[in-house]
Protein backbone atom coordinates (compact mmCIF):
# COMPACT_ATOMS: atom_id res chain seq x y z
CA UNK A 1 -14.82 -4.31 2.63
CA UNK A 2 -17.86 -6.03 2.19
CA UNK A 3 -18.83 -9.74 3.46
CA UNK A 4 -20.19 -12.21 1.24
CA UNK A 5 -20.95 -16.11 1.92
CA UNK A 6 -18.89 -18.41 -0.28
CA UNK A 7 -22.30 -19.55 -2.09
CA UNK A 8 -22.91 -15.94 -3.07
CA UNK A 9 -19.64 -15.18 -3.97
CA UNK A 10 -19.96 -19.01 -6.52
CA UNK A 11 -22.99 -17.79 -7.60
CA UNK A 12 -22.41 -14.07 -8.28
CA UNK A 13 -18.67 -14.03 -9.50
CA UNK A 14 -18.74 -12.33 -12.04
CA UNK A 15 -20.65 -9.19 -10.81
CA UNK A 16 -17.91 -9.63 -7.95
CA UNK A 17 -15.47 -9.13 -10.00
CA UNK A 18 -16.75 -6.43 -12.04
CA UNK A 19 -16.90 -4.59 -8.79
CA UNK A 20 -13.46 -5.40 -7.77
CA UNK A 21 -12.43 -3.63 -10.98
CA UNK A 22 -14.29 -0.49 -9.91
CA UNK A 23 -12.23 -0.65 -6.35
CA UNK A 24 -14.63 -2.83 -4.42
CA UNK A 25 -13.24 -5.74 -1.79
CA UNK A 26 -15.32 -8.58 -0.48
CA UNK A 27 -14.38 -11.15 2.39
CA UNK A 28 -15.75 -14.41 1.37
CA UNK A 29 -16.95 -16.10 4.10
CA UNK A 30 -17.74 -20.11 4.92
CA UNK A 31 -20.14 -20.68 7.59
CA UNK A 32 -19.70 -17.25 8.79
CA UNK A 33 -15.76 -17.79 8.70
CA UNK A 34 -13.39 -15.87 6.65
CA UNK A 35 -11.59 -17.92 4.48
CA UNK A 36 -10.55 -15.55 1.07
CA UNK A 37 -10.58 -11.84 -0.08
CA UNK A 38 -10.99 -10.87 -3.38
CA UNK A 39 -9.39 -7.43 -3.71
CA UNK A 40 -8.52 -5.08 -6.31
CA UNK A 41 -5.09 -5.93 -7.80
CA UNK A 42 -2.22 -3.53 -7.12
CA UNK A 43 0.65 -2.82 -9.01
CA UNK A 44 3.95 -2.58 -7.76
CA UNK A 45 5.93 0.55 -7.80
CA UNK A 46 9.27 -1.24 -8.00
CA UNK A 47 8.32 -2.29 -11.60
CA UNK A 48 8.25 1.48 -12.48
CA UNK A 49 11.49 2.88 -13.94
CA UNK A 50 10.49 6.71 -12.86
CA UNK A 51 9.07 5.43 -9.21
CA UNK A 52 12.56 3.34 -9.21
CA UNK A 53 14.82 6.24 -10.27
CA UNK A 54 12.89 8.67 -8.13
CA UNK A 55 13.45 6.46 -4.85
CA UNK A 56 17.22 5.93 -5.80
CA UNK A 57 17.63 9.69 -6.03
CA UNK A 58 16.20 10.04 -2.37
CA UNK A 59 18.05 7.11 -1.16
CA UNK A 60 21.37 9.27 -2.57
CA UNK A 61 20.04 12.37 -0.75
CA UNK A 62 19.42 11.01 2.13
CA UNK A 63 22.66 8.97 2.18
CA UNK A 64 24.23 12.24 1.34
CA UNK A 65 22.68 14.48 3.97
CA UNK A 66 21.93 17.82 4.13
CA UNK A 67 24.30 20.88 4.83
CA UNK A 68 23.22 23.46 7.50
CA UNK A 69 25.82 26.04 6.22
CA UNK A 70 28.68 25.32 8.72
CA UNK A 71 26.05 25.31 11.51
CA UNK A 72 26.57 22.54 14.34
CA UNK A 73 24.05 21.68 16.62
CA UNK A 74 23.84 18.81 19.12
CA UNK A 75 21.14 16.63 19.19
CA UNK A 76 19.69 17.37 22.62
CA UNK A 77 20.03 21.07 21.56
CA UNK A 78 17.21 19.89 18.80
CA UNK A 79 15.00 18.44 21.51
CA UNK A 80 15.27 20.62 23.94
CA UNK A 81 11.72 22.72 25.09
């Protein structure tokens, strides 16, 4: 992330922003203090039907568990060296 002063970052906006579209982040700074970032935006994967449907199906699996066949093992059996 690069550091800009708040004057810069009045003066320059634009070119600020048209390197936050290409993935760019700046921390705006006032007197050498941070006081803003200006950051790409991200979207949120909730808001996706597949990325919604695909985390509901693991949720179900996981819920669901997985069969070892019969098999029983104890957990300190798993962590034993």
């Amino acid at each position: 992330m690069h550091t800009v002063s708040l004057t810069t970052a009045n003066q320059e906006f634009s070119r600020l922003i048209k390197e936050v579209g290409h993935g760019k982040g700046f921390l705006i700074t006032r007197r050498g203090q941070p006081i803003a970032k200006l950051v790409p935006h991200t979207v949120d994967k909730a808001d996706d039907p597949d990325w919604a449907a695909d985390y509901q199906r693991m949720i179900h699996r996981l819920e669901k568990g997985a069969s070892l066949g019969g098999l029983k093992i104890k957990r300190e059996e798993l962590y034993e060296r």
